[in-house]
N, C-alpha and C. Protein backbone atom coordinates (compact mmCIF):
# COMPACT_ATOMS: atom_id res chain seq x y z
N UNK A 1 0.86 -1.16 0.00
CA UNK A 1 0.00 0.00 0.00
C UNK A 1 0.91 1.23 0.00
N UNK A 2 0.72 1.97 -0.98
CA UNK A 2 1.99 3.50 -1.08
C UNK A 2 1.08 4.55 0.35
N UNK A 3 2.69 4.70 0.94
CA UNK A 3 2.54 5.19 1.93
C UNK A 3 1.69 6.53 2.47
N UNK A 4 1.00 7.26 1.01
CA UNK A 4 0.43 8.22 1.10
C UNK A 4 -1.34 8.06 1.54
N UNK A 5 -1.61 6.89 1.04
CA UNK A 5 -2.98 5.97 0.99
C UNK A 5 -3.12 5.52 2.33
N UNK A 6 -2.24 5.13 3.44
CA UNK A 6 -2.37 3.71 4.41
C UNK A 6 -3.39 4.92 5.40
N UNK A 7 -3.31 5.90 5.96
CA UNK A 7 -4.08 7.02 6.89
C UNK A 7 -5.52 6.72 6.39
N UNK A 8 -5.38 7.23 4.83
CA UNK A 8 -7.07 7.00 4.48
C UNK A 8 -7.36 5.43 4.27
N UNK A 9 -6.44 4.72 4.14
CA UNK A 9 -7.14 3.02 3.69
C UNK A 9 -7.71 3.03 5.49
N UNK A 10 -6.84 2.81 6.62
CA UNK A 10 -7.48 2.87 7.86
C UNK A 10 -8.63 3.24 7.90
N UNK A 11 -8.33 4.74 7.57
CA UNK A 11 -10.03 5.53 8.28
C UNK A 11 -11.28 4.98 7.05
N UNK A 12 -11.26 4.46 6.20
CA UNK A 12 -12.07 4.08 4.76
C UNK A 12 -12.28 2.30 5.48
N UNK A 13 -11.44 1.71 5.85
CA UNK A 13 -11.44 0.50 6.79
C UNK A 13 -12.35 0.27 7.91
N UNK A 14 -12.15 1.22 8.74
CA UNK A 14 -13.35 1.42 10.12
C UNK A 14 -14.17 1.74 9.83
N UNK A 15 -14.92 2.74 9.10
CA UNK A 15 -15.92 3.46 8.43
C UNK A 15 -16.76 2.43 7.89
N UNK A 16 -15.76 1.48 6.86
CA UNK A 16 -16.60 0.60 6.47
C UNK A 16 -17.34 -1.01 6.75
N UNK A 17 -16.49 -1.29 8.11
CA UNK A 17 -16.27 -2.27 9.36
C UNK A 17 -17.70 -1.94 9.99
N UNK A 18 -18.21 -0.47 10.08
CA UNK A 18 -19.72 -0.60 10.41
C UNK A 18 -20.83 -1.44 9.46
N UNK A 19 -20.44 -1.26 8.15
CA UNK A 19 -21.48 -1.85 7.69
C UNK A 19 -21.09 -3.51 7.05
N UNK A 20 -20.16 -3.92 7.65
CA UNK A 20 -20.29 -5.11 7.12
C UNK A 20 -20.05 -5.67 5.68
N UNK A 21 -19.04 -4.58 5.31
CA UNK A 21 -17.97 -4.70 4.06
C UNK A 21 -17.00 -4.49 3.48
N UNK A 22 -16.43 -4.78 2.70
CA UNK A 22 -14.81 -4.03 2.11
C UNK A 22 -15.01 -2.65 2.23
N UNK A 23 -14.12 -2.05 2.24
CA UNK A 23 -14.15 -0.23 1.61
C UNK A 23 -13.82 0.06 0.51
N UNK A 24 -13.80 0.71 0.02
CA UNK A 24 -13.77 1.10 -1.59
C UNK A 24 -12.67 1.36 -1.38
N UNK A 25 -11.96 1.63 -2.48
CA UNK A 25 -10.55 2.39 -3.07
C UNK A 25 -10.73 3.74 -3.15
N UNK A 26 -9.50 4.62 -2.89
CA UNK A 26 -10.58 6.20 -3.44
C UNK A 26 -10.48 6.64 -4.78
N UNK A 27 -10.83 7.31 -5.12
CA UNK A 27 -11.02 7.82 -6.59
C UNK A 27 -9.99 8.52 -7.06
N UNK A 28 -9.47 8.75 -8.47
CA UNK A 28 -8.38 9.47 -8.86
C UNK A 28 -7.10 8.30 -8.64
N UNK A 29 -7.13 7.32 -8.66
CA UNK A 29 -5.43 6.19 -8.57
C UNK A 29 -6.20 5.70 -10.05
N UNK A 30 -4.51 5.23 -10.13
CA UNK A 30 -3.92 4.53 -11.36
C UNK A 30 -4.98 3.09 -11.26
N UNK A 31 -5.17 2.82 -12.71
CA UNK A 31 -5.39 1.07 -12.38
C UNK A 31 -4.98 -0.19 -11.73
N UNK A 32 -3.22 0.04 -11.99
CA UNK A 32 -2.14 -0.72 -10.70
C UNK A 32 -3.21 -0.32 -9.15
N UNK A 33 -2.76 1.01 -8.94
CA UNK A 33 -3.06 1.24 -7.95
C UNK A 33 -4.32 0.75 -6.88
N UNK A 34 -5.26 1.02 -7.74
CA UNK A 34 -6.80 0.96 -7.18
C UNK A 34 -6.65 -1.04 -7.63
N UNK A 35 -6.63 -2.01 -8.26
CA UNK A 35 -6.37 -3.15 -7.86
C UNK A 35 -5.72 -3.51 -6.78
N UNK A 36 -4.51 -2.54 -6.71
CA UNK A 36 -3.75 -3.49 -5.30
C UNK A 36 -4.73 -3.18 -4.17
N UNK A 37 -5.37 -2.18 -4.35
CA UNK A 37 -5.92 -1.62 -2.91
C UNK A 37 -7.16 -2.37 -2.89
N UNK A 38 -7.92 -3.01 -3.40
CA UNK A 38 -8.82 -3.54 -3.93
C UNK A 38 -8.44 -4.96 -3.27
N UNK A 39 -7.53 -5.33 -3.74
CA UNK A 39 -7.04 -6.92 -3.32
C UNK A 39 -6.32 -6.67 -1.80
N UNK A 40 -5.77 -5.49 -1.47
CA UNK A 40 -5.60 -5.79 -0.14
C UNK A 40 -6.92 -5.39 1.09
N UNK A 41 -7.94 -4.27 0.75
CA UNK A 41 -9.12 -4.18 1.52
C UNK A 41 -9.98 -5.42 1.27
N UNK A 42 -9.55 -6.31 -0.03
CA UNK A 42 -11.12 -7.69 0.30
C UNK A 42 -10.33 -8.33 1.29
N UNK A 43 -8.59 -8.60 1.38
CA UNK A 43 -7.42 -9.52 2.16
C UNK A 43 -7.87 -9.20 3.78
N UNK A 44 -7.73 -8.15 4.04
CA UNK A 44 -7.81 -7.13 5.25
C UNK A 44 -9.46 -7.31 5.89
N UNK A 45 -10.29 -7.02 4.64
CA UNK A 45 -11.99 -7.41 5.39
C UNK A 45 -12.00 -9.07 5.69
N UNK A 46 -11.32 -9.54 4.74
CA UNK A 46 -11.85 -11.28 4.86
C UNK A 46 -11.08 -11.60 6.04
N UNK A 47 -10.00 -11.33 6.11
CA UNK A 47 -9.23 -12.03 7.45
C UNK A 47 -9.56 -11.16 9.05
N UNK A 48 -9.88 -9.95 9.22
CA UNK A 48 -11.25 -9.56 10.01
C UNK A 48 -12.09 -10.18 10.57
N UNK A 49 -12.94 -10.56 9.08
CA UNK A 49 -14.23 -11.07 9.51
C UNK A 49 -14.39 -12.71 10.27
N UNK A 50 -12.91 -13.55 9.73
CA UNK A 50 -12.81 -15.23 9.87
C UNK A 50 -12.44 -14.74 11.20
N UNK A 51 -11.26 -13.93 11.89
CA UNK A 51 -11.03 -13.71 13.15
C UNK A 51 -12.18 -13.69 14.01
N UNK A 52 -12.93 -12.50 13.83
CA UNK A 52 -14.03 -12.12 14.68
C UNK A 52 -15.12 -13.31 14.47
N UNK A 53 -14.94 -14.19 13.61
CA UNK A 53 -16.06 -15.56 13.69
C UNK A 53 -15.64 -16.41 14.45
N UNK A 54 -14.08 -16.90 14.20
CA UNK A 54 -13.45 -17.61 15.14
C UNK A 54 -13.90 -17.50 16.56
N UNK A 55 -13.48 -15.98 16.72
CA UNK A 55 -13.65 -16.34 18.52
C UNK A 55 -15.07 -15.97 19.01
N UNK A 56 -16.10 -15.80 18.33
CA UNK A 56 -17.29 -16.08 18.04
C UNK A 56 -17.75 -17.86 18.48
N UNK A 57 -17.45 -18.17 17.44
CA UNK A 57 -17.15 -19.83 17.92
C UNK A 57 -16.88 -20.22 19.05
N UNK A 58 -15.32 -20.15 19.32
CA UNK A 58 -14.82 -20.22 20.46
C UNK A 58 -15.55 -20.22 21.90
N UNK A 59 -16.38 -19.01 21.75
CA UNK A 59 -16.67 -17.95 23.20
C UNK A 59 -18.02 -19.13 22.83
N UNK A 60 -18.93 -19.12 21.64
CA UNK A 60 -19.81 -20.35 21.88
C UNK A 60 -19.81 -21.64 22.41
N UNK A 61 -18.89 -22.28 21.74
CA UNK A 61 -18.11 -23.70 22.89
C UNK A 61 -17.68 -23.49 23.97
N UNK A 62 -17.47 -22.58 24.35
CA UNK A 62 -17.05 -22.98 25.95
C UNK A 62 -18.54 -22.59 26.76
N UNK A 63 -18.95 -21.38 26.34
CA UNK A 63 -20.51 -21.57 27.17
C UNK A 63 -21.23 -22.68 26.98
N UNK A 64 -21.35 -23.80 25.89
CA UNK A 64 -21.68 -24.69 26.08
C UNK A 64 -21.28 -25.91 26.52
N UNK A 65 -20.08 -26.03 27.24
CA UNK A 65 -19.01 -27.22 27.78
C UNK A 65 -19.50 -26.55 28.96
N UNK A 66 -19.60 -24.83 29.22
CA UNK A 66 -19.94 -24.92 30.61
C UNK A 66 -21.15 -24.92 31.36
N UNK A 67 -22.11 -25.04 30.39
CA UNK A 67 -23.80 -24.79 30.12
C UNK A 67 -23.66 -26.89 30.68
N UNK A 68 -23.03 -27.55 30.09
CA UNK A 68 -22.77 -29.10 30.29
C UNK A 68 -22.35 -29.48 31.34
N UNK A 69 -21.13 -28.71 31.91
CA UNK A 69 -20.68 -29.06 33.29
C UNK A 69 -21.71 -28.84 34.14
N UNK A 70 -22.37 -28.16 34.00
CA UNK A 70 -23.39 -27.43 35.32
C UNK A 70 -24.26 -28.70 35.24
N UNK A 71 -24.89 -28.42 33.89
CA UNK A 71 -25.88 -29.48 34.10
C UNK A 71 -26.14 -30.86 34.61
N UNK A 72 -24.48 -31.26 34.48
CA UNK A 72 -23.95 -32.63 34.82
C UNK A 72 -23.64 -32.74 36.28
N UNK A 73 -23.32 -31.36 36.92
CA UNK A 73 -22.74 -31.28 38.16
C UNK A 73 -24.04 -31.28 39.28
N UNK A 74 -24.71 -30.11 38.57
CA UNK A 74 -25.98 -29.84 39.58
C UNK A 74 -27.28 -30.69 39.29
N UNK A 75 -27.19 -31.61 38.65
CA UNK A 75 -28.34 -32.10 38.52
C UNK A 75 -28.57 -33.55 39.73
N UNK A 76 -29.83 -33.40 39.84
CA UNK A 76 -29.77 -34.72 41.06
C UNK A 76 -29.69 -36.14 40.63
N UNK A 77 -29.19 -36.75 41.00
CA UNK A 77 -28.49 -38.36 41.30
C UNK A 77 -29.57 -39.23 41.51
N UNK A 78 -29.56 -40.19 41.26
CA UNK A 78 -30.42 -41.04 42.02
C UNK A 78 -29.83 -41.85 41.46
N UNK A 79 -29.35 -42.34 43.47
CA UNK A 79 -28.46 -43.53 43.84
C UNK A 79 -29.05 -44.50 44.19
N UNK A 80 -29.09 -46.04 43.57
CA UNK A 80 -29.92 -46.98 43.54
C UNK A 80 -28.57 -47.69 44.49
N UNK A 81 -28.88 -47.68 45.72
CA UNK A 81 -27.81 -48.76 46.26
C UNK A 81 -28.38 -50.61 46.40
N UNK A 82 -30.04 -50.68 46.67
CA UNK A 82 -30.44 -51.50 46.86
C UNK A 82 -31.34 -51.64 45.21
N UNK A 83 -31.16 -53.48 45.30
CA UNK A 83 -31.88 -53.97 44.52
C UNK A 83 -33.70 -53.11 43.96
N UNK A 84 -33.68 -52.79 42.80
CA UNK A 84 -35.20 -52.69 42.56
C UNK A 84 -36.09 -53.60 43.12
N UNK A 85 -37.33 -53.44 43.98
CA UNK A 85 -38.05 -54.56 44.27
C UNK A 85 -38.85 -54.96 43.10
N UNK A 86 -39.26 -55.94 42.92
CA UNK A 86 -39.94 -56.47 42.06
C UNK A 86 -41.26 -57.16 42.57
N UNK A 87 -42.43 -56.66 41.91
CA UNK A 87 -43.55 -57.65 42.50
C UNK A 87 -43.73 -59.06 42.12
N UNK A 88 -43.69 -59.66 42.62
CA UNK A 88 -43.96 -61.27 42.67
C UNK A 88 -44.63 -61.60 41.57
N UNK A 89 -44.59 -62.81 40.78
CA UNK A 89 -45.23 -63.13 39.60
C UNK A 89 -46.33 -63.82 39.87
N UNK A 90 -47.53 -63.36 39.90
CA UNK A 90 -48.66 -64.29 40.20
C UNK A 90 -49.02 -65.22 39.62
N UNK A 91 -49.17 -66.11 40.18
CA UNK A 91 -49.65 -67.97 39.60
C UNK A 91 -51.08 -67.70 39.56
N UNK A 92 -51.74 -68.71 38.28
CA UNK A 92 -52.93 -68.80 37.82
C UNK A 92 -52.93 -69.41 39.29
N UNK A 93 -54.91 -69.18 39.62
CA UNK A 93 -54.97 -69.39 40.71
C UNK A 93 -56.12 -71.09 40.24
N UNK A 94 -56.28 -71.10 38.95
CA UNK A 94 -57.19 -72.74 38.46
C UNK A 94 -56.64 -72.94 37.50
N UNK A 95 -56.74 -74.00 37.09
CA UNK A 95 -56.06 -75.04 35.82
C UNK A 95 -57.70 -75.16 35.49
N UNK A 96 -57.36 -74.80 33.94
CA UNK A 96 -59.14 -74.75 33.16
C UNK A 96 -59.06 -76.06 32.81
N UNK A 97 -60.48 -76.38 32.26
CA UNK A 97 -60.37 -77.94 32.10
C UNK A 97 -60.13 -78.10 30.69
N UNK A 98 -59.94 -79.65 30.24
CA UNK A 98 -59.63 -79.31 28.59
C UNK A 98 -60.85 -79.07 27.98
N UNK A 99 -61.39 -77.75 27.12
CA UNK A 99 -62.10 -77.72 26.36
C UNK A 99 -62.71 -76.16 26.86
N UNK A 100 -62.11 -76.19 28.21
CA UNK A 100 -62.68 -74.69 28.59
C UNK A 100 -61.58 -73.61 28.06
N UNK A 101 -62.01 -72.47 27.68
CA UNK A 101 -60.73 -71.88 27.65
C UNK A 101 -60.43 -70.78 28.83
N UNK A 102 -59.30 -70.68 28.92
CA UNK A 102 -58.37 -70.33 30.30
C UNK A 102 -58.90 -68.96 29.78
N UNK A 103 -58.66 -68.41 31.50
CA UNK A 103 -58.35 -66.78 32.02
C UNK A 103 -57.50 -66.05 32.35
N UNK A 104 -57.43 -65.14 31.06
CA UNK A 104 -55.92 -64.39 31.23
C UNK A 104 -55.96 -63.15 32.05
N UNK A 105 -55.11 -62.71 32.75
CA UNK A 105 -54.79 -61.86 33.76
C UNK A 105 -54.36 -60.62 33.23
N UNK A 106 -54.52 -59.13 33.40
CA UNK A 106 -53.87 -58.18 32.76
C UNK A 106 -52.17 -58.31 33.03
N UNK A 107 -51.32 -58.07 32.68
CA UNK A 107 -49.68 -58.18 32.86
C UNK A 107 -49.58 -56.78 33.05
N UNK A 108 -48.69 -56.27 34.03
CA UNK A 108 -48.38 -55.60 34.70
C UNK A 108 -47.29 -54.14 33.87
């Protein structure tokens, strides 16, 4: 960037950092000129914008590792030290005869 440009590429940089795009080149440069500046404000916005996503990201994963710890930490337990009881399996209480048909029980 020729050293006469870098004051205004800055202030043309922030200016345009509000809205969420490259900045223009200014008016009156050579064709050389206004390309390089062109290829270094998309260089300059794009590597900006991956930064500020990055730790975007970042700052998201850890509130959620710590959104996880909590949940894992503070949540209540239930400590089964003793066997589940189980209710007893009830036996038909008659043997049907052959030809009658049997009575089934609801299952539990």
């Amino acid at each position: 960037m020729p050293e006469d440009l870098r004051a205004q590429f800055i202030d043309n940089s922030t200016a345009a950092a509000h809205d969420y795009r490259p900045p223009t080149p200014p008016d009156g440069l050579s064709a050389a000129t206004t390309g390089l500046c062109e290829r270094v404000t998309a260089d300059t916005f794009a590597t900006g914008f991956v930064n500020a996503m990055q730790t975007a990201l970042v700052a998201c994963a850890v509130v959620l590792v710590a959104a996880a710890l909590c949940c894992f930490l503070f949540s209540p337990h239930k400590k089964q030290h003793k066997k589940p009881h189980k209710k007893p399996h009830k036996k038909p209480t008659a043997m049907p005869t052959p030809g009658q048909p049997a009575e089934t029980t609801p299952h539990d």
